[in-house]
N, C-alpha and C. Protein backbone atom coordinates (compact mmCIF):
# COMPACT_ATOMS: atom_id res chain seq x y z
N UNK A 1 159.08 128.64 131.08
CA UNK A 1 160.04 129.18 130.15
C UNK A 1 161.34 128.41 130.30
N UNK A 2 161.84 128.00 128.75
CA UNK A 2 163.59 127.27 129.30
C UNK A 2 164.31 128.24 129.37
N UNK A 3 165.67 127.92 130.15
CA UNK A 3 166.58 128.28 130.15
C UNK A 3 167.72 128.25 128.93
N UNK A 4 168.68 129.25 128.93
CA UNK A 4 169.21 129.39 127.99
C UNK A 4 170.35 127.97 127.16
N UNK A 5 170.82 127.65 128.90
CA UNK A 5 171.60 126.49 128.10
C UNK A 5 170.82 125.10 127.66
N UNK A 6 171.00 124.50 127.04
CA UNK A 6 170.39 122.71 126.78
C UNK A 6 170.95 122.06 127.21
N UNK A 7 170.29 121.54 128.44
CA UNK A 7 170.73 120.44 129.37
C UNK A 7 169.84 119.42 129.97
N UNK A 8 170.08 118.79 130.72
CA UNK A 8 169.20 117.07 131.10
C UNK A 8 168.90 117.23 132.64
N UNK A 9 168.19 117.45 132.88
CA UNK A 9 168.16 117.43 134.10
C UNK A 9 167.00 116.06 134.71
N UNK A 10 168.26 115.49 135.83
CA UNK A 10 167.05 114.22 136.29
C UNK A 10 166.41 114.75 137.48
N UNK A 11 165.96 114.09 138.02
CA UNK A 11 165.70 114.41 139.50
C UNK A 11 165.01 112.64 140.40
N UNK A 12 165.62 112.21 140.63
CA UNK A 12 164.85 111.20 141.30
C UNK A 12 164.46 111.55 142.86
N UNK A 13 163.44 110.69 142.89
CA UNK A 13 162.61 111.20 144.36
C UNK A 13 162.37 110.12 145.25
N UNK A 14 162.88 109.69 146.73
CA UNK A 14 162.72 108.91 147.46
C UNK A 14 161.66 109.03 148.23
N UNK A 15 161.03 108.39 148.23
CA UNK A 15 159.93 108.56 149.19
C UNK A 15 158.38 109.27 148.88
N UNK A 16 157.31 108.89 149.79
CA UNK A 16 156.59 110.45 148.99
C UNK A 16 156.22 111.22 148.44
N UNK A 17 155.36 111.91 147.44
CA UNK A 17 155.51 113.00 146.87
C UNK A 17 154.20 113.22 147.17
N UNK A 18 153.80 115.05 147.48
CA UNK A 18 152.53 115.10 147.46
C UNK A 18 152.38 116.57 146.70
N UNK A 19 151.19 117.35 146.34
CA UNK A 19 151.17 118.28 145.82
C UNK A 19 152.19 119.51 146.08
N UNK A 20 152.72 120.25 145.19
CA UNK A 20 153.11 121.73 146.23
C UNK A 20 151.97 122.45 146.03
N UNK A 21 151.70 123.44 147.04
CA UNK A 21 151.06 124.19 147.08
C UNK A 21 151.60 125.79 147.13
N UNK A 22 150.31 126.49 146.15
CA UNK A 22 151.33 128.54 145.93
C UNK A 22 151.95 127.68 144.47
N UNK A 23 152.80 129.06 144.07
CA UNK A 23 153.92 129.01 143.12
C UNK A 23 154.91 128.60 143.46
N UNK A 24 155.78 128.19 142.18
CA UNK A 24 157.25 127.66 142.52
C UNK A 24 157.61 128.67 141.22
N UNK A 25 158.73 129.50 141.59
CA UNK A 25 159.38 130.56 141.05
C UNK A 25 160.62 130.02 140.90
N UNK A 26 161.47 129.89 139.57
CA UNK A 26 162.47 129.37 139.11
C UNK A 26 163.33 130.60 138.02
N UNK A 27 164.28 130.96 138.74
CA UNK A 27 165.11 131.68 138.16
C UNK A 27 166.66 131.18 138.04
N UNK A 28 166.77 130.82 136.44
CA UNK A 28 168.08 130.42 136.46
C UNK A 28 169.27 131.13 136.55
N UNK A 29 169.13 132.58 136.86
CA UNK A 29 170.43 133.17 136.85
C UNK A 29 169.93 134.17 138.25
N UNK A 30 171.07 134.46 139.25
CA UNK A 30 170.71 135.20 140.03
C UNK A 30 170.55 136.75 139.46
N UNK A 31 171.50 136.93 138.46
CA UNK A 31 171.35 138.19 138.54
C UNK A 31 171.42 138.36 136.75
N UNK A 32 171.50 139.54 136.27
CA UNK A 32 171.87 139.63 134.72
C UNK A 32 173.03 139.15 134.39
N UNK A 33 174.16 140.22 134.92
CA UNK A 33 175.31 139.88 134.59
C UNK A 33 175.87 138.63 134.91
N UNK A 34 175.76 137.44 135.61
CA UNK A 34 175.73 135.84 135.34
C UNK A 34 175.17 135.10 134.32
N UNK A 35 173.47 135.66 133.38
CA UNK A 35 172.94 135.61 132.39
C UNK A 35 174.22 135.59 131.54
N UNK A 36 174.46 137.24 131.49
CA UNK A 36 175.08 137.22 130.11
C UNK A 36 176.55 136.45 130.70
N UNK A 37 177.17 135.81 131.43
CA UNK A 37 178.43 135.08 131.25
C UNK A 37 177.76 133.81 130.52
N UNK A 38 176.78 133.26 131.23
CA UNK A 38 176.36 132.20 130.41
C UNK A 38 176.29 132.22 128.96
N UNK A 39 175.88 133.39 128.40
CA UNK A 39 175.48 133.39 127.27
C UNK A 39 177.19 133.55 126.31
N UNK A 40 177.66 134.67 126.90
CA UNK A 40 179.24 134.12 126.71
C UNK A 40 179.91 132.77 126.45
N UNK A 41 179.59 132.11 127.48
CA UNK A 41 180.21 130.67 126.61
C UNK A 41 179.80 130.10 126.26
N UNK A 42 177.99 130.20 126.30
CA UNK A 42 176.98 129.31 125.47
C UNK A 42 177.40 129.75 123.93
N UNK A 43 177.67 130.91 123.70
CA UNK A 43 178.18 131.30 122.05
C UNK A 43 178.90 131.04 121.36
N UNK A 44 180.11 131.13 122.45
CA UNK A 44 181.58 130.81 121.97
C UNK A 44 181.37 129.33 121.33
N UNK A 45 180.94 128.40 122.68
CA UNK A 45 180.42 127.26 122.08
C UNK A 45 179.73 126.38 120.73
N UNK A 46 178.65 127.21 120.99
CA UNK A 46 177.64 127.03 119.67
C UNK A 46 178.53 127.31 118.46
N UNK A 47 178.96 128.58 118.90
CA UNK A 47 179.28 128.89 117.65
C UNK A 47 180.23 128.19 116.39
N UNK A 48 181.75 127.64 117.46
CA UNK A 48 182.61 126.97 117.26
C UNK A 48 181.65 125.71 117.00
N UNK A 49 180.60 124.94 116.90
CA UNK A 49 179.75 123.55 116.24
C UNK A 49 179.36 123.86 115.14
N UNK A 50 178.94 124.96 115.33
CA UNK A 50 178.36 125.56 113.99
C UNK A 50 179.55 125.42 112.47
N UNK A 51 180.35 125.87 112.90
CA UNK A 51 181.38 126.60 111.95
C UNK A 51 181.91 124.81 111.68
N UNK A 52 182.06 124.20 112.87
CA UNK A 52 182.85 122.99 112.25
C UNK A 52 181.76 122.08 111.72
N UNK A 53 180.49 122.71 112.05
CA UNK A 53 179.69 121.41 111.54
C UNK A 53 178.98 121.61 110.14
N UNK A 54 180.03 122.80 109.03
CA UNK A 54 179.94 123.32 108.00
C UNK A 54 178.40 123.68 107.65
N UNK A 55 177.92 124.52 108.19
CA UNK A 55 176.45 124.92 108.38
C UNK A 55 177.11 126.57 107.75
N UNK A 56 176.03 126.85 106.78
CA UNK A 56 176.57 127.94 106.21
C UNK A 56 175.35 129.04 106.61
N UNK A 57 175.33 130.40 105.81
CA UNK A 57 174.81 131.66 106.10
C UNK A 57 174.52 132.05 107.03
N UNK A 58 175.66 132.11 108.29
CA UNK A 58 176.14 132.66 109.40
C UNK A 58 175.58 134.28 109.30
N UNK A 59 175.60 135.31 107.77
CA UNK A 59 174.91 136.51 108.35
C UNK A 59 173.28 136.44 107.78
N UNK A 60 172.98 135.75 107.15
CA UNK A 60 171.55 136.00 107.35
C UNK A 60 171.23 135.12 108.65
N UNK A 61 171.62 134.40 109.45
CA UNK A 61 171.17 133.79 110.54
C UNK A 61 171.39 134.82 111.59
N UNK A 62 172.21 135.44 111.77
CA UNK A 62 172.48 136.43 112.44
C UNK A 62 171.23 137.34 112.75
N UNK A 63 170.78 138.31 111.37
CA UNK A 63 169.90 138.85 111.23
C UNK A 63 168.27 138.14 111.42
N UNK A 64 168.15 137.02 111.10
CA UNK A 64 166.78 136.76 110.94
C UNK A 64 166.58 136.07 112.42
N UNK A 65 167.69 135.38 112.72
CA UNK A 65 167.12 134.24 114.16
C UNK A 65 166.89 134.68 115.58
N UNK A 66 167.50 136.42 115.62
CA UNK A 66 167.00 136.35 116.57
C UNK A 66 165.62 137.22 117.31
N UNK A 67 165.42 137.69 116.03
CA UNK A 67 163.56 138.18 116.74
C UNK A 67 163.08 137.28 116.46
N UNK A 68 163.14 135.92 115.27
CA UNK A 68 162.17 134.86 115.47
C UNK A 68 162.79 134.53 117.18
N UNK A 69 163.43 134.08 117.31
CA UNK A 69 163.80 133.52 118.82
C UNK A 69 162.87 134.22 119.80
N UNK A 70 163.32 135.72 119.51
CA UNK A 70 162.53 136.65 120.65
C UNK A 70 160.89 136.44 120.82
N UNK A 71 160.51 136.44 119.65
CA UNK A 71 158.88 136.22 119.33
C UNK A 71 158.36 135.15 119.76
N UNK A 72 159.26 133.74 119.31
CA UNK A 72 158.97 132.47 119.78
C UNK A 72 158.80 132.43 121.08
N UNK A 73 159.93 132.99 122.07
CA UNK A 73 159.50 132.85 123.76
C UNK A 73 158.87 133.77 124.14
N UNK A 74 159.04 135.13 123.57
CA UNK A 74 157.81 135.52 124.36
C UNK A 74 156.33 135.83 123.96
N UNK A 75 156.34 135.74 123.25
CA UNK A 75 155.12 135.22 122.31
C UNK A 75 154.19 134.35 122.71
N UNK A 76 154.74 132.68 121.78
CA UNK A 76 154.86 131.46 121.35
C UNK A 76 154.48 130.64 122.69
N UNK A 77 155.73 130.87 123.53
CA UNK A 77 156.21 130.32 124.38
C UNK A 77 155.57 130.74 125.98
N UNK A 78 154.91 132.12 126.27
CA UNK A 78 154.44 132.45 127.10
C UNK A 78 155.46 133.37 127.89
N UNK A 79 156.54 133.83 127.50
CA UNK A 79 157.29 134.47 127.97
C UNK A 79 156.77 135.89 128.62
N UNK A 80 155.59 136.46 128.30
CA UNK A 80 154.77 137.74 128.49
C UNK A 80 154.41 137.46 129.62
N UNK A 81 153.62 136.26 129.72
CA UNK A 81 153.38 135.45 131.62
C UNK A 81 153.85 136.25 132.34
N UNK A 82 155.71 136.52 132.09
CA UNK A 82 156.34 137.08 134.03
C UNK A 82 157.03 138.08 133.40
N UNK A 83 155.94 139.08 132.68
CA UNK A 83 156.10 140.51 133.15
C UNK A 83 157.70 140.70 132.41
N UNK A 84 157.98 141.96 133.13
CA UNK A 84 159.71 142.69 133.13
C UNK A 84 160.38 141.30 133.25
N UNK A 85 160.38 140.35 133.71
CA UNK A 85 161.32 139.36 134.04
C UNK A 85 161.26 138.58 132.62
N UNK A 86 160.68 138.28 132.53
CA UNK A 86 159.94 137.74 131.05
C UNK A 86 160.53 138.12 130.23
N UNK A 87 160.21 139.42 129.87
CA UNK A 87 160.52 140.23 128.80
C UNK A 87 162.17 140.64 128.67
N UNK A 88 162.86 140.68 129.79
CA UNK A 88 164.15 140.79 130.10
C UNK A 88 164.94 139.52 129.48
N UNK A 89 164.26 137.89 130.26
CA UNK A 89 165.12 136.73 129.64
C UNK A 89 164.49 136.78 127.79
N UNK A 90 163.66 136.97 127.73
CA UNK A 90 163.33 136.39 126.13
C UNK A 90 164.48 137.61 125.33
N UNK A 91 164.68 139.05 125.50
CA UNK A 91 165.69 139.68 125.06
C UNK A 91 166.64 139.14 124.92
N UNK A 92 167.47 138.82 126.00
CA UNK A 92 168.74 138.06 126.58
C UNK A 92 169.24 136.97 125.77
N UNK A 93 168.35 136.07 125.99
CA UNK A 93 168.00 135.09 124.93
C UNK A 93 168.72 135.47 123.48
N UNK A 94 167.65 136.27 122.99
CA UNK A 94 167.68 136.24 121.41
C UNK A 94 168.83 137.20 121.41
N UNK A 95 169.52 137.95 122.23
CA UNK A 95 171.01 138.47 122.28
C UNK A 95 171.75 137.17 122.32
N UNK A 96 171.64 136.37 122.50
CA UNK A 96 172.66 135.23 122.41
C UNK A 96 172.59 134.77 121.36
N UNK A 97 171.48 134.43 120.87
CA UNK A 97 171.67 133.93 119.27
C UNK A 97 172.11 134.71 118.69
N UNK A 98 172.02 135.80 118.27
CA UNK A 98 172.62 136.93 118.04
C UNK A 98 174.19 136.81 117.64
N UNK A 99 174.36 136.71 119.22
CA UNK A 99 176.08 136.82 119.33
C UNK A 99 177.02 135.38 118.74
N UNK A 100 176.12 133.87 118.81
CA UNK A 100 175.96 132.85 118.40
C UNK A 100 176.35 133.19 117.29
N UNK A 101 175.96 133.92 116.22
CA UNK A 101 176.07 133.70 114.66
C UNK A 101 176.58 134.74 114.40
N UNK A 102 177.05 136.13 114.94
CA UNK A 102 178.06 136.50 114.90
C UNK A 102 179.68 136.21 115.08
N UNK A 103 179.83 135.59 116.21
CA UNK A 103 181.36 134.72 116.61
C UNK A 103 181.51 133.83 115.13
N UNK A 104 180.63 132.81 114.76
CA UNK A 104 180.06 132.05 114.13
C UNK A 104 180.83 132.62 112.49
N UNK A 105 180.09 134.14 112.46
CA UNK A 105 180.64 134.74 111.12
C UNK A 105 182.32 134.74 111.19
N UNK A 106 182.20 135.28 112.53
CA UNK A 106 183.71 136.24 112.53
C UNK A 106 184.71 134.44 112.42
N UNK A 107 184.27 134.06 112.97
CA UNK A 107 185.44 132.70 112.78
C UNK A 107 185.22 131.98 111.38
N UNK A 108 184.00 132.02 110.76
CA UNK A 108 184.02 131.75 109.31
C UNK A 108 185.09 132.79 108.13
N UNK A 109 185.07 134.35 108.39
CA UNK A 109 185.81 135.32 108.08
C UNK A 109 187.18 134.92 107.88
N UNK A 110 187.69 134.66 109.65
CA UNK A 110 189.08 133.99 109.79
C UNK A 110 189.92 132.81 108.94
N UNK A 111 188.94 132.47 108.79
CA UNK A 111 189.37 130.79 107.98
C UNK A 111 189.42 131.47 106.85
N UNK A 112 188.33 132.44 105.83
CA UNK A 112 188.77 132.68 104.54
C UNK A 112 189.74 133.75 104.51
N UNK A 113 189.84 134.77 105.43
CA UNK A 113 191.09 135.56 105.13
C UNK A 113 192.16 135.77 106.07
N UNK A 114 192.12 134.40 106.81
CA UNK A 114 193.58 134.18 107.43
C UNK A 114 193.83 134.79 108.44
């Protein structure tokens, strides 16, 4: 499952490599409330590209993108795999898009009525 922000991650490796063995369990946020800060400025963010990158119908995007989102990861995407944890980030998630194209509206709003 990705994580919420879009980022690059390298990793180069010296030496070596041999199988791991068991699971490798990857949780990008320790806790919720770090989730949702992320998602906080992942919005603010987005949102402010959005608006300048004159991309319009901020409230039907609002409304429609984020149970597709939700469906897509946990669905689509295998998000059902890890259980409550699963089901917790794919929510989270599509609360950010959410909030994404809300900010998104409200700063489109601003510009037309000042």
């Amino acid at each position: 499952m990705g994580g919420g922000a879009e980022s690059t991650l390298r990793v180069e490796i010296e030496g070596q490599t041999r199988p791991v063995e068991g699971t490798l369990g990857y949780y990008p946020y320790e806790t919720i409330e770090d989730h949702l800060c992320g998602i906080e400025a992942l919005s603010r963010e987005r949102a402010d590209r959005f608006v300048h990158g004159g991309v319009g119908w901020a409230v039907a995007r609002m409304i429609l993108a984020p149970p597709a989102d939700f469906v897509g990861r946990f669905f689509i995407k295998g998000g059902f795999l890890d259980g409550r944890r699963g089901f917790l980030f794919c929510l989270l998630e599509s609360y950010g898009v959410f909030l994404r194209y809300a900010r998104a509206w409200e700063l489109l709003w601003k510009q037309t009525h000042g």
